[in-house]
PDB file of N, CA and C in Angstrom:
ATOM      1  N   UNK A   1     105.700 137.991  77.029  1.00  0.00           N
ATOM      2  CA  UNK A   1     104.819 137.691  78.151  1.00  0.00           C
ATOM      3  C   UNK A   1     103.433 137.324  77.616  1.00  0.00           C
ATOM      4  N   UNK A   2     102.762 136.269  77.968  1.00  0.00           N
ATOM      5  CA  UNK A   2     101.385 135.665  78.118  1.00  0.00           C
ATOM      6  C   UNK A   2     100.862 135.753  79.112  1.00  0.00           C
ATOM      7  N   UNK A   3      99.292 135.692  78.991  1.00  0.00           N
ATOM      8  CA  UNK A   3      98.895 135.492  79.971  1.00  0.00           C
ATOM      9  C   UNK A   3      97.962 133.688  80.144  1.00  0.00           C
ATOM     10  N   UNK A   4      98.544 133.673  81.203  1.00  0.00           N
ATOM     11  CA  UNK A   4      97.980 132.066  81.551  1.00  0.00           C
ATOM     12  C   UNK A   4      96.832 132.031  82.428  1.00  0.00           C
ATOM     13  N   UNK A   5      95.588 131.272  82.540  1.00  0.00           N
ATOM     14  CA  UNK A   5      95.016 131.207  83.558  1.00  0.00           C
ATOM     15  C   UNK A   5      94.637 130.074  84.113  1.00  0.00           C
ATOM     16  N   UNK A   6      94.639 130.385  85.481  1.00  0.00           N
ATOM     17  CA  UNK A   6      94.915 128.916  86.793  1.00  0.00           C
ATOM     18  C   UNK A   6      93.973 129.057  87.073  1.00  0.00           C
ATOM     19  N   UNK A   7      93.392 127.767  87.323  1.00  0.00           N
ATOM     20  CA  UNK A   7      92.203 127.151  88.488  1.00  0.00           C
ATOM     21  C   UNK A   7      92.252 126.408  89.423  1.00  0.00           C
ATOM     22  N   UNK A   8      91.733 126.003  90.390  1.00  0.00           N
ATOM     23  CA  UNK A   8      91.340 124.893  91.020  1.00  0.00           C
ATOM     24  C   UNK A   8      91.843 125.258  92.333  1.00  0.00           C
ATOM     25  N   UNK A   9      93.161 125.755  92.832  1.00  0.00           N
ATOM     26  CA  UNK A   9      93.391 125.360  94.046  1.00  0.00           C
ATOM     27  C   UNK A   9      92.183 125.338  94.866  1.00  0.00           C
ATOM     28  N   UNK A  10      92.832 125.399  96.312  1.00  0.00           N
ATOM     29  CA  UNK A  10      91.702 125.329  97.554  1.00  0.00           C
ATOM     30  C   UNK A  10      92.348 124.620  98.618  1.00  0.00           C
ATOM     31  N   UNK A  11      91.449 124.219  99.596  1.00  0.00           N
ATOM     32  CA  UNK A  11      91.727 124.051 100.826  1.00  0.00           C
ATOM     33  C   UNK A  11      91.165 122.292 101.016  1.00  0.00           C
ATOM     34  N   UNK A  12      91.840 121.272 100.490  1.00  0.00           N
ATOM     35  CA  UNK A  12      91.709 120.322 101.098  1.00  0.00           C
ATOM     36  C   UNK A  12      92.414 119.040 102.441  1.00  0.00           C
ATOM     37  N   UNK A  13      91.341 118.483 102.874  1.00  0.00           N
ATOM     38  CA  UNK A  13      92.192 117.250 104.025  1.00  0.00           C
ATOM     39  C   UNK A  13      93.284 116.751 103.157  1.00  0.00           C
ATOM     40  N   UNK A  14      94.277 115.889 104.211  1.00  0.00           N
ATOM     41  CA  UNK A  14      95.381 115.094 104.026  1.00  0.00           C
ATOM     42  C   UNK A  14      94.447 114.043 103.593  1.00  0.00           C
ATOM     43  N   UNK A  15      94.786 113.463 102.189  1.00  0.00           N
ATOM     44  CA  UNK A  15      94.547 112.444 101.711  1.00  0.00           C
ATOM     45  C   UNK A  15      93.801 112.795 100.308  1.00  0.00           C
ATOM     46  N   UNK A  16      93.203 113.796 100.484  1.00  0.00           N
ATOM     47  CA  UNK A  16      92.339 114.033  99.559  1.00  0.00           C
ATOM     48  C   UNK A  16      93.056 114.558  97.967  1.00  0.00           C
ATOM     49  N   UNK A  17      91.953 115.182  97.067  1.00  0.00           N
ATOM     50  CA  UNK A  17      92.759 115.270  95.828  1.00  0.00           C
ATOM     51  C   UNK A  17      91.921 116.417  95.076  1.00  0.00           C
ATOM     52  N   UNK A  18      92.825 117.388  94.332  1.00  0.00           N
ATOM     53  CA  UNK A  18      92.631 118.413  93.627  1.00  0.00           C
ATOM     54  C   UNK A  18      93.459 118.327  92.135  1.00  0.00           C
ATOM     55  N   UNK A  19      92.468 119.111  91.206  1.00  0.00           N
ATOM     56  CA  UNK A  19      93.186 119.074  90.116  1.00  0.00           C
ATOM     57  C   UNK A  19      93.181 120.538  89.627  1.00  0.00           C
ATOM     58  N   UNK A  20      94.185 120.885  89.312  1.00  0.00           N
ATOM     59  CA  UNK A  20      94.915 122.310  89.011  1.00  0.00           C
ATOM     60  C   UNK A  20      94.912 122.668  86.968  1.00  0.00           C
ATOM     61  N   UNK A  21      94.242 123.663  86.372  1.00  0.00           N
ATOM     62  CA  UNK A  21      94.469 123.794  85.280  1.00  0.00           C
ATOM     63  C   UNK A  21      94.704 125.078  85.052  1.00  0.00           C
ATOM     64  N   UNK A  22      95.253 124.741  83.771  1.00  0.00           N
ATOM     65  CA  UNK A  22      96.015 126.286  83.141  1.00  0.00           C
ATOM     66  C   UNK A  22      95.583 126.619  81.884  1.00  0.00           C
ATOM     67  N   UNK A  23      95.495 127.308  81.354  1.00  0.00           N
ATOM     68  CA  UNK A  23      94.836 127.787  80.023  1.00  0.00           C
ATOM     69  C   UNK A  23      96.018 128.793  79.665  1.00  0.00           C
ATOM     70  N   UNK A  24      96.484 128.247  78.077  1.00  0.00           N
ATOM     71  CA  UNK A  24      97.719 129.151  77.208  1.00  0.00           C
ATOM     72  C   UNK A  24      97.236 129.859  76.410  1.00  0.00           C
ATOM     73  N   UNK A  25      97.266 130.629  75.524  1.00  0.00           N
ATOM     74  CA  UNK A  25      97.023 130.985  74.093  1.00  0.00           C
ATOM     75  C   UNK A  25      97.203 130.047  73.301  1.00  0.00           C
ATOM     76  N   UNK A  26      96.526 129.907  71.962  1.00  0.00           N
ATOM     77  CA  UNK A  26      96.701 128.499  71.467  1.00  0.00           C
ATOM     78  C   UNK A  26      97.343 128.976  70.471  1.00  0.00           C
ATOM     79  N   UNK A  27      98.045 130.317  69.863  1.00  0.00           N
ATOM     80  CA  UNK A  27      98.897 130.174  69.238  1.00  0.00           C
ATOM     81  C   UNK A  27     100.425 129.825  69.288  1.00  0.00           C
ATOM     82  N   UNK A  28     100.532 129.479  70.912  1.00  0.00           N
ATOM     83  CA  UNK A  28     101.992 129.171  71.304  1.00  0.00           C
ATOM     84  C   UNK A  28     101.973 128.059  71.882  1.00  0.00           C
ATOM     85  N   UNK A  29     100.465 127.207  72.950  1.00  0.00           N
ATOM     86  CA  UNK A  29     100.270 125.702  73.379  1.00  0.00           C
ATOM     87  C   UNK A  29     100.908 124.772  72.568  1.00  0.00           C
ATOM     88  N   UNK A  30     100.499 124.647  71.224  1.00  0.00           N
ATOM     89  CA  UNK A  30     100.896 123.514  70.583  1.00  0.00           C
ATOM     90  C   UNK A  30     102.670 123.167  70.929  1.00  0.00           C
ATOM     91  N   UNK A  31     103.230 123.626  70.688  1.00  0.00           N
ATOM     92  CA  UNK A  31     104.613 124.013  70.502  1.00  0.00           C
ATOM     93  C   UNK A  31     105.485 124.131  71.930  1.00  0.00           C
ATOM     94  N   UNK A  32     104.844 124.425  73.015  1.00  0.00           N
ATOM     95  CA  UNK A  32     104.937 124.931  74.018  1.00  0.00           C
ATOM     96  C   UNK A  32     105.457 123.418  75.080  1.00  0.00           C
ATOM     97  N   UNK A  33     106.555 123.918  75.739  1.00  0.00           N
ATOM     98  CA  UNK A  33     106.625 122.468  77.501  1.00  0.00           C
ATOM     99  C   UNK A  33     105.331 123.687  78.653  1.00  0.00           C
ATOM    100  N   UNK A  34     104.997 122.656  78.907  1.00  0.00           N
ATOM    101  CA  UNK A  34     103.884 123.218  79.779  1.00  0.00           C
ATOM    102  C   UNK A  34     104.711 122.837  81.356  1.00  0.00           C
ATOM    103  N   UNK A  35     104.511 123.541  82.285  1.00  0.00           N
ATOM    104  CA  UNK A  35     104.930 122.707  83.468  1.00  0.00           C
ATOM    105  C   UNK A  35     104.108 123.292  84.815  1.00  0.00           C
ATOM    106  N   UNK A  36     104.115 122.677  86.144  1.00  0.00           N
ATOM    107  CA  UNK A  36     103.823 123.234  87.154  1.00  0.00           C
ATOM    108  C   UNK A  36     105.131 123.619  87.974  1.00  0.00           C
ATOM    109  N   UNK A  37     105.186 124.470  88.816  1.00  0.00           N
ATOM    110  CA  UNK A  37     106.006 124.630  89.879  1.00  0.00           C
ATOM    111  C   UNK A  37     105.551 125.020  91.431  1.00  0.00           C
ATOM    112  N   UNK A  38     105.944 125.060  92.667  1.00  0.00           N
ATOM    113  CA  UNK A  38     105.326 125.304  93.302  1.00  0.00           C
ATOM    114  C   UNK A  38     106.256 126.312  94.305  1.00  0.00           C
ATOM    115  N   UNK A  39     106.143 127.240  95.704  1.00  0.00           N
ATOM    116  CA  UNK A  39     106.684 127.537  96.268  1.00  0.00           C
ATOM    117  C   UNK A  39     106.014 127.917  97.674  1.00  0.00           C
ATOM    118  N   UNK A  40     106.224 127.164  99.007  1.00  0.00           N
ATOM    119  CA  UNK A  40     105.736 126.891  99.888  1.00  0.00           C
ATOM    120  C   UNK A  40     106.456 128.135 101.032  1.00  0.00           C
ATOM    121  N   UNK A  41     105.930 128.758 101.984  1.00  0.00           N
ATOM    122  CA  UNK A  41     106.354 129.764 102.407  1.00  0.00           C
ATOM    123  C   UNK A  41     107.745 129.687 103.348  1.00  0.00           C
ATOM    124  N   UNK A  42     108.699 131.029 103.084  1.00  0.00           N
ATOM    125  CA  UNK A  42     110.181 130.557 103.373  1.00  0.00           C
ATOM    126  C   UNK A  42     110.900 129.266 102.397  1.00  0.00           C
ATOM    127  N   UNK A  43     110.215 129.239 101.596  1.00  0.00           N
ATOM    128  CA  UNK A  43     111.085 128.227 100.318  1.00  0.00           C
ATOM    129  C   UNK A  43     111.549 128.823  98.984  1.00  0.00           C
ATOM    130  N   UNK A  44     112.232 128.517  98.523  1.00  0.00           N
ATOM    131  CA  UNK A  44     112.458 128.682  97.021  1.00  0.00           C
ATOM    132  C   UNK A  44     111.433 127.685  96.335  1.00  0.00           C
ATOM    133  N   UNK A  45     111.144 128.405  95.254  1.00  0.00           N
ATOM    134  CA  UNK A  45     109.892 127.707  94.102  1.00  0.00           C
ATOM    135  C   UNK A  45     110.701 126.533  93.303  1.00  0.00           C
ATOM    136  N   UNK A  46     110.242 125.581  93.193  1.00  0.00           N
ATOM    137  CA  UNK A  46     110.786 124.664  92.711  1.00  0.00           C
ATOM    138  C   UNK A  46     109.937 123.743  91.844  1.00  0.00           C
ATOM    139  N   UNK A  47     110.389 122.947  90.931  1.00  0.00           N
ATOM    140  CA  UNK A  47     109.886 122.171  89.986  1.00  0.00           C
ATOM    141  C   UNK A  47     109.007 121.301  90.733  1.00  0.00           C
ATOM    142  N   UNK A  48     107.370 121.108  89.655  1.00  0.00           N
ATOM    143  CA  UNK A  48     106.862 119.843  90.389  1.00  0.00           C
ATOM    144  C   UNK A  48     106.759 118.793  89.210  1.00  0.00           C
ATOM    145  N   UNK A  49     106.378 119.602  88.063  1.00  0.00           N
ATOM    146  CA  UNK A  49     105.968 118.278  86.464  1.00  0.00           C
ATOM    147  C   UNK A  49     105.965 119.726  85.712  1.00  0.00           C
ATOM    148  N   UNK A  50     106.751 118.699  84.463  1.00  0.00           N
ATOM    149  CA  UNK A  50     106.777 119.121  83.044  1.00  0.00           C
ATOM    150  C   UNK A  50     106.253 118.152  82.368  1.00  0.00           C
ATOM    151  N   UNK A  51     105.671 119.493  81.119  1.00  0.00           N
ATOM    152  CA  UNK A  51     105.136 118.341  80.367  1.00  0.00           C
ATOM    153  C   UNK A  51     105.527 118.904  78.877  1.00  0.00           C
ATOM    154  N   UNK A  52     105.873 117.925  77.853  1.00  0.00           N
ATOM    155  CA  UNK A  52     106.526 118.580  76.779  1.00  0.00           C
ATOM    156  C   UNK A  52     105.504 118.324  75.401  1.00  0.00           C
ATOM    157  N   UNK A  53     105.728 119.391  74.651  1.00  0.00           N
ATOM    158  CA  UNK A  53     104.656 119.245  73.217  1.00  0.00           C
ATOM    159  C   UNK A  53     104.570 118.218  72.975  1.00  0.00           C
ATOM    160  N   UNK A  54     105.187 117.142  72.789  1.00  0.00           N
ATOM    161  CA  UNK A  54     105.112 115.776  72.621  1.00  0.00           C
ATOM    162  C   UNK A  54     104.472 114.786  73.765  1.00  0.00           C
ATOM    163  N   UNK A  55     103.868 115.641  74.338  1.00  0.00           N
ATOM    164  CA  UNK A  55     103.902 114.779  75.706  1.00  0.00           C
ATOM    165  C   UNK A  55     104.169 113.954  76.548  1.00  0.00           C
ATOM    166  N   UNK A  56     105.979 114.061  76.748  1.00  0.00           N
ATOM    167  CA  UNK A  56     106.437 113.786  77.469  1.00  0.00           C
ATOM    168  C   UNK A  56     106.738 114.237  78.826  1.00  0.00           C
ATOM    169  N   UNK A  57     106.465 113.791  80.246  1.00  0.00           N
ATOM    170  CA  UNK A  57     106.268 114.358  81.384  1.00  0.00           C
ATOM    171  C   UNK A  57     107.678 113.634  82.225  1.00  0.00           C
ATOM    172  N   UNK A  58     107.552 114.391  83.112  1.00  0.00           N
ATOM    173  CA  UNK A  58     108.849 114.836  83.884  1.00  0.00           C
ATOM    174  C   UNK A  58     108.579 115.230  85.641  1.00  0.00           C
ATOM    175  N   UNK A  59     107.970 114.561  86.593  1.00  0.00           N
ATOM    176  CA  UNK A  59     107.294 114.721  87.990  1.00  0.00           C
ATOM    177  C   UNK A  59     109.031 114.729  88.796  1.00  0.00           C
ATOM    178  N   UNK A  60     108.703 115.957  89.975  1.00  0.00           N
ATOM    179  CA  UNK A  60     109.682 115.478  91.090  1.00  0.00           C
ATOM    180  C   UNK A  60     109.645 114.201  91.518  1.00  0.00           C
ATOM    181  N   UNK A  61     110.474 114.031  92.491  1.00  0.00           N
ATOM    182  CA  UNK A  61     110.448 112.391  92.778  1.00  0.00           C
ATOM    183  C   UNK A  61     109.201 112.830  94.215  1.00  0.00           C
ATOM    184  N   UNK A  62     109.518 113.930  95.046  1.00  0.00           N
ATOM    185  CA  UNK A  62     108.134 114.513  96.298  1.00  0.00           C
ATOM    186  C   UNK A  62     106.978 114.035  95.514  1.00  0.00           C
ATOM    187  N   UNK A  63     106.761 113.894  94.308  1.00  0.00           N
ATOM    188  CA  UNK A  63     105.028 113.787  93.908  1.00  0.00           C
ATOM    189  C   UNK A  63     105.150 112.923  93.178  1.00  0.00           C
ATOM    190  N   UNK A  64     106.134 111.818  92.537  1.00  0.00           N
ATOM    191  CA  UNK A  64     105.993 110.827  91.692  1.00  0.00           C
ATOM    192  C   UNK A  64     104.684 109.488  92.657  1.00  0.00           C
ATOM    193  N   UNK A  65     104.140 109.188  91.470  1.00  0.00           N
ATOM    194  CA  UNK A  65     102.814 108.092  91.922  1.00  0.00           C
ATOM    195  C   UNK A  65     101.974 109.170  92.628  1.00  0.00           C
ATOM    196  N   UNK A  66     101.625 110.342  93.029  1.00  0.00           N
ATOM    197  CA  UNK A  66     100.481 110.931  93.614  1.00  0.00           C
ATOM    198  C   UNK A  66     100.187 111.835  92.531  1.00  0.00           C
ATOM    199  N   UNK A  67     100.648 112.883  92.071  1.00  0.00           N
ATOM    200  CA  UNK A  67     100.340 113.270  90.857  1.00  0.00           C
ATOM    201  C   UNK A  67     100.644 112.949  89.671  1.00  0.00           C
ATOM    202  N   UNK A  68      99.559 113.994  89.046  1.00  0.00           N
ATOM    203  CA  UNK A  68     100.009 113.761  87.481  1.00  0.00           C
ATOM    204  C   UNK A  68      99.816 114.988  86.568  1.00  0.00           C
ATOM    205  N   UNK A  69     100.732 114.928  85.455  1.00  0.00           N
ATOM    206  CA  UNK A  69     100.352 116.158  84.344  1.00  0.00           C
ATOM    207  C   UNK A  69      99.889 115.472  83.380  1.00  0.00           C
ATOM    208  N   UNK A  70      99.414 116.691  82.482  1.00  0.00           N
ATOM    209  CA  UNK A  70      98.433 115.888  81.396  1.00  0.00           C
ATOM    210  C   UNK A  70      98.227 117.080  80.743  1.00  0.00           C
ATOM    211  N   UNK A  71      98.023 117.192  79.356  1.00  0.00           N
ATOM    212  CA  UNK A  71      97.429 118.075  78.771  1.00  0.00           C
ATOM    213  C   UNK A  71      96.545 118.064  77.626  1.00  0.00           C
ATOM    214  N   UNK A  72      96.003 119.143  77.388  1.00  0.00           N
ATOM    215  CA  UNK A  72      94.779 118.774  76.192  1.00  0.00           C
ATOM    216  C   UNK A  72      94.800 119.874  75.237  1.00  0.00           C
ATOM    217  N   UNK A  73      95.355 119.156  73.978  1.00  0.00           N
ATOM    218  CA  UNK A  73      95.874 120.460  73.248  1.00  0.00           C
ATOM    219  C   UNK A  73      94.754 120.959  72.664  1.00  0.00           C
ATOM    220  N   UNK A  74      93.765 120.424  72.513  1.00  0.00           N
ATOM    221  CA  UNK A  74      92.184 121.051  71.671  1.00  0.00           C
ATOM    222  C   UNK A  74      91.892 122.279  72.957  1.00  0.00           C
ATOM    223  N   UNK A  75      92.155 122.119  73.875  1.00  0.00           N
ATOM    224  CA  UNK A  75      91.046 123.127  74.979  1.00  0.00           C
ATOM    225  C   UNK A  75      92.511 124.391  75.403  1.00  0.00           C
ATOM    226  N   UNK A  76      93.858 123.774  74.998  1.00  0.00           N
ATOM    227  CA  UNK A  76      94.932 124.751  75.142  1.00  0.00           C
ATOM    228  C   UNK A  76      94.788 124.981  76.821  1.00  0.00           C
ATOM    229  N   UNK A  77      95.122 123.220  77.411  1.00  0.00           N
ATOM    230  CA  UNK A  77      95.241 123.537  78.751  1.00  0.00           C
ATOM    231  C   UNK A  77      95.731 122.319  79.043  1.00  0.00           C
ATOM    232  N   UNK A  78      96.878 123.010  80.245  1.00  0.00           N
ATOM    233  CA  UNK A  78      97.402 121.988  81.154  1.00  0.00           C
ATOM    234  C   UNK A  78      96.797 121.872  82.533  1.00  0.00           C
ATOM    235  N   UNK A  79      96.876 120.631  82.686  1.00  0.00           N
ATOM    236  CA  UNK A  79      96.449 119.991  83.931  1.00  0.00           C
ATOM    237  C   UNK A  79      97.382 119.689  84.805  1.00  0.00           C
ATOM    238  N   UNK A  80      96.945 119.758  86.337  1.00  0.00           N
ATOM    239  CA  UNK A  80      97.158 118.503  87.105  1.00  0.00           C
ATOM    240  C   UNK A  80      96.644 118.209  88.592  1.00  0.00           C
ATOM    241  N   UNK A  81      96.727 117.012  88.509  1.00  0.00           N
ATOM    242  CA  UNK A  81      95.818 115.699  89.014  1.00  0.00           C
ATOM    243  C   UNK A  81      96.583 115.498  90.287  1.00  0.00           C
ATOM    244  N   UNK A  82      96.128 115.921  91.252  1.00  0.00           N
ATOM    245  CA  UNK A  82      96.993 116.046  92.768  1.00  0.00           C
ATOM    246  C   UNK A  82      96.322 114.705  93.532  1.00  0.00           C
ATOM    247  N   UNK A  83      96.458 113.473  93.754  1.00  0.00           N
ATOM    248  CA  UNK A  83      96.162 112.554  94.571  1.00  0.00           C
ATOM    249  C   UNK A  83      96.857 112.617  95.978  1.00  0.00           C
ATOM    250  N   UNK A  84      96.188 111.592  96.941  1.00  0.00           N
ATOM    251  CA  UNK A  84      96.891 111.533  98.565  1.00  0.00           C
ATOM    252  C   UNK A  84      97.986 112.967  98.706  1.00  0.00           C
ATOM    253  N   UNK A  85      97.037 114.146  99.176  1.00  0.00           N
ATOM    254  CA  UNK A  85      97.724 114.959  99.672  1.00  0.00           C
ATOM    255  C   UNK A  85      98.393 115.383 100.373  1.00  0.00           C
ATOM    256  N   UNK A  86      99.474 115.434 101.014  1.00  0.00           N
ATOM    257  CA  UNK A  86      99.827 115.639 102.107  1.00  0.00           C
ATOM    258  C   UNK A  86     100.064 117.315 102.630  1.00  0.00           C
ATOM    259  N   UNK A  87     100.454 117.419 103.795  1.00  0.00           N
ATOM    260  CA  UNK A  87     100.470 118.862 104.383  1.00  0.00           C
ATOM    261  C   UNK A  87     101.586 119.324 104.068  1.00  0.00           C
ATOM    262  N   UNK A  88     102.837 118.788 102.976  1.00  0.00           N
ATOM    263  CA  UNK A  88     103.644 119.178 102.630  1.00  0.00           C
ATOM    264  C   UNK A  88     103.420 120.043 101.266  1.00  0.00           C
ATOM    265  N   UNK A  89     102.921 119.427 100.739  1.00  0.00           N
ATOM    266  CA  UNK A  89     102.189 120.285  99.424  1.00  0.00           C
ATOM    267  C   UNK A  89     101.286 121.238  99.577  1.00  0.00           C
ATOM    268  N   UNK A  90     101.227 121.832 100.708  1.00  0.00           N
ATOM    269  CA  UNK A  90     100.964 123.224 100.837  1.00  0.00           C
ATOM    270  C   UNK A  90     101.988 124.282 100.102  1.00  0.00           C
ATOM    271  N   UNK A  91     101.154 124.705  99.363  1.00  0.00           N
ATOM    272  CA  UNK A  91     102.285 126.085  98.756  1.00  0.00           C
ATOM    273  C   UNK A  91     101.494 126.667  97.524  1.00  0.00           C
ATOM    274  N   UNK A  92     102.013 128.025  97.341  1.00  0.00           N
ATOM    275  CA  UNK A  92     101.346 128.465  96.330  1.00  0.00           C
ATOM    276  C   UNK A  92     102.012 127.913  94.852  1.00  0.00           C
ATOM    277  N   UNK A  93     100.865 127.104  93.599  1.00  0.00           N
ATOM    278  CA  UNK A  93     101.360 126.257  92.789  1.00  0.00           C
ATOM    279  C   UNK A  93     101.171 127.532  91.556  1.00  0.00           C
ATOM    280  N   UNK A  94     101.922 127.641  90.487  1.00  0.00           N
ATOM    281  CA  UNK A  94     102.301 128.424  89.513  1.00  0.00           C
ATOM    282  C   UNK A  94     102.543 127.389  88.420  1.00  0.00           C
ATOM    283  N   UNK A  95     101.650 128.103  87.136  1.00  0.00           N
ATOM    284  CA  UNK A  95     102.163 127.548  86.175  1.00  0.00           C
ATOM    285  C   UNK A  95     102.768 127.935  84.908  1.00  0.00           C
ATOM    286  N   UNK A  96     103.907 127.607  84.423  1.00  0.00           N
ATOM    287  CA  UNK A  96     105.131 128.329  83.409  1.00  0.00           C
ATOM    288  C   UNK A  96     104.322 127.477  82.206  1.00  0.00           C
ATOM    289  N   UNK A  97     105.027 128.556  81.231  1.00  0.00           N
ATOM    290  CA  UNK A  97     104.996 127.900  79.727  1.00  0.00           C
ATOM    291  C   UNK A  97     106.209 128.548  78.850  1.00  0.00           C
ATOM    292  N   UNK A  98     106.691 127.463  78.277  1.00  0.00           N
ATOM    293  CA  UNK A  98     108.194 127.904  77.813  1.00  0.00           C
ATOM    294  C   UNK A  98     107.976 127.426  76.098  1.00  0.00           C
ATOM    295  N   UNK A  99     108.195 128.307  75.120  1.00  0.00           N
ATOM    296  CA  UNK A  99     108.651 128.450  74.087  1.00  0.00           C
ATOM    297  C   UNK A  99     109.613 129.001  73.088  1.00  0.00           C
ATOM    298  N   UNK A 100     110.452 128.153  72.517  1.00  0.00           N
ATOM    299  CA  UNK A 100     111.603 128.924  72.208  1.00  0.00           C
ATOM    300  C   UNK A 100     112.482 129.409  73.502  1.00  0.00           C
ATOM    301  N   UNK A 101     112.960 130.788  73.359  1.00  0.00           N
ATOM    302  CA  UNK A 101     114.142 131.167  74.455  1.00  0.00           C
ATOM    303  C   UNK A 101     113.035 132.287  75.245  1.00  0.00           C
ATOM    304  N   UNK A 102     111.775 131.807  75.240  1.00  0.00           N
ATOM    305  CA  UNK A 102     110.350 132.887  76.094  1.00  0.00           C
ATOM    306  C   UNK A 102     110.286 131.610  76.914  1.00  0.00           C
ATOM    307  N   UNK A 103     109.623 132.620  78.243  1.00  0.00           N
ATOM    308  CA  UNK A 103     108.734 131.782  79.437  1.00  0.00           C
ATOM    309  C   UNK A 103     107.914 132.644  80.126  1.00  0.00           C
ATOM    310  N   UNK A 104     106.869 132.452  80.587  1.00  0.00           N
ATOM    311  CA  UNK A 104     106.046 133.019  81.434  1.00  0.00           C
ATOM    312  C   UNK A 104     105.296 132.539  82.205  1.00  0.00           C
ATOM    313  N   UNK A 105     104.641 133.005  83.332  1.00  0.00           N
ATOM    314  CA  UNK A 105     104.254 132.496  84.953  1.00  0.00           C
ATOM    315  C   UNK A 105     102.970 132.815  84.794  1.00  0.00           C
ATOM    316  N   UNK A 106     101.865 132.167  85.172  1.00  0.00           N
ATOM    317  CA  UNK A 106     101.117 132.516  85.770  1.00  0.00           C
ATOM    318  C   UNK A 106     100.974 133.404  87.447  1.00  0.00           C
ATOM    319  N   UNK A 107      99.832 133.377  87.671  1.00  0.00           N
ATOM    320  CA  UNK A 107      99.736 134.405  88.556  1.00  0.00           C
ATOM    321  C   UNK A 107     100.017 133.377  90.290  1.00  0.00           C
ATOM    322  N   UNK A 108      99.609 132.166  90.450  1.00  0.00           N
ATOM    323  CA  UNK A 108      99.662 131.322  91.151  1.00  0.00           C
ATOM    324  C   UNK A 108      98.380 131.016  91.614  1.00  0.00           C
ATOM    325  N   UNK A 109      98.140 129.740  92.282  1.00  0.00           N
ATOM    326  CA  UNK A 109      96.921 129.216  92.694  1.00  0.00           C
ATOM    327  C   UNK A 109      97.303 128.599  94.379  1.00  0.00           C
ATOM    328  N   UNK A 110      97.096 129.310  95.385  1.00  0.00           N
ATOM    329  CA  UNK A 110      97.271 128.482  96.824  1.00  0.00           C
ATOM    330  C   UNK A 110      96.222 127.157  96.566  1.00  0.00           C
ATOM    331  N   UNK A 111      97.060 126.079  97.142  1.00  0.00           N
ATOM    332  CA  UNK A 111      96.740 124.695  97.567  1.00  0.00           C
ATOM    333  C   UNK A 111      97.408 124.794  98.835  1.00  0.00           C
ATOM    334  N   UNK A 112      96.239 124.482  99.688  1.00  0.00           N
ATOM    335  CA  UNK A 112      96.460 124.522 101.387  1.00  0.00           C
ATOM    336  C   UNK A 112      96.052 122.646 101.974  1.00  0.00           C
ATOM    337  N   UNK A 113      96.584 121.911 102.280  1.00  0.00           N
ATOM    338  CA  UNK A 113      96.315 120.740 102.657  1.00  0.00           C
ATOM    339  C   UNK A 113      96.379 121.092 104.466  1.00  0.00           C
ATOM    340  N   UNK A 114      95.242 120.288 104.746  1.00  0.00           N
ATOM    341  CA  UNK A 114      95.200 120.325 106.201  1.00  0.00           C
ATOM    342  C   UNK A 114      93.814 119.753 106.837  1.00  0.00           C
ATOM    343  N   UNK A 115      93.986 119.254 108.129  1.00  0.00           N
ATOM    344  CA  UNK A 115      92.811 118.981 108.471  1.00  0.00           C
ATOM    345  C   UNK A 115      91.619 119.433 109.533  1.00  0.00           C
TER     346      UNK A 115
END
């Protein structure tokens, strides 16, 4: 177990845009798939973007062209870049980091879209 830390959510209009970051330990970032997930109330948590040491990324098709992942291995943090929001992407967003046969969650960040 790690501990990760999340920023950014909040409470924005439909349309608008937030960006969500995570902070790893940097002795396991490098090496590490970074990803977001999210889970909206009465839902199961489900995948939104992975992003892999190599940085290769991986978006649901719900957020393909509105978001994005990204990461920055000097600051040992993942991002992401929430464009045209909608009121569906309300949910509390969580972010995993998987190394080797380990994974661990952050604590979660509510993103509330509404107007």
């Amino acid at each position: 177990q790690v501990q990760l830390v999340e920023s950014g959510g909040g409470l924005v209009q439909p349309g608008g845009s937030l960006r969500l970051s995570c902070a790893a330990p940097g002795s396991i970032f490098s090496i590490a798939t970074m990803g977001w997930y999210r889970q909206a109330p009465g839902k199961q948590r489900e995948l939104v973007a992975t992003i892999t040491s190599g940085s290769s990324t991986n978006h649901a098709d719900s957020v393909k062209g509105r978001f994005t992942i990204s990461r920055d291995n000097a600051k040992n943090t993942v991002y992401l870049q929430m464009n045209s929001l909608k009121p569906e992407d309300t949910a509390v967003y969580y972010c995993n980091v998987q190394w080797f046969s380990n994974t661990s969650w952050g604590q979660g960040t509510q993103v509330t879209v509404s107007s």
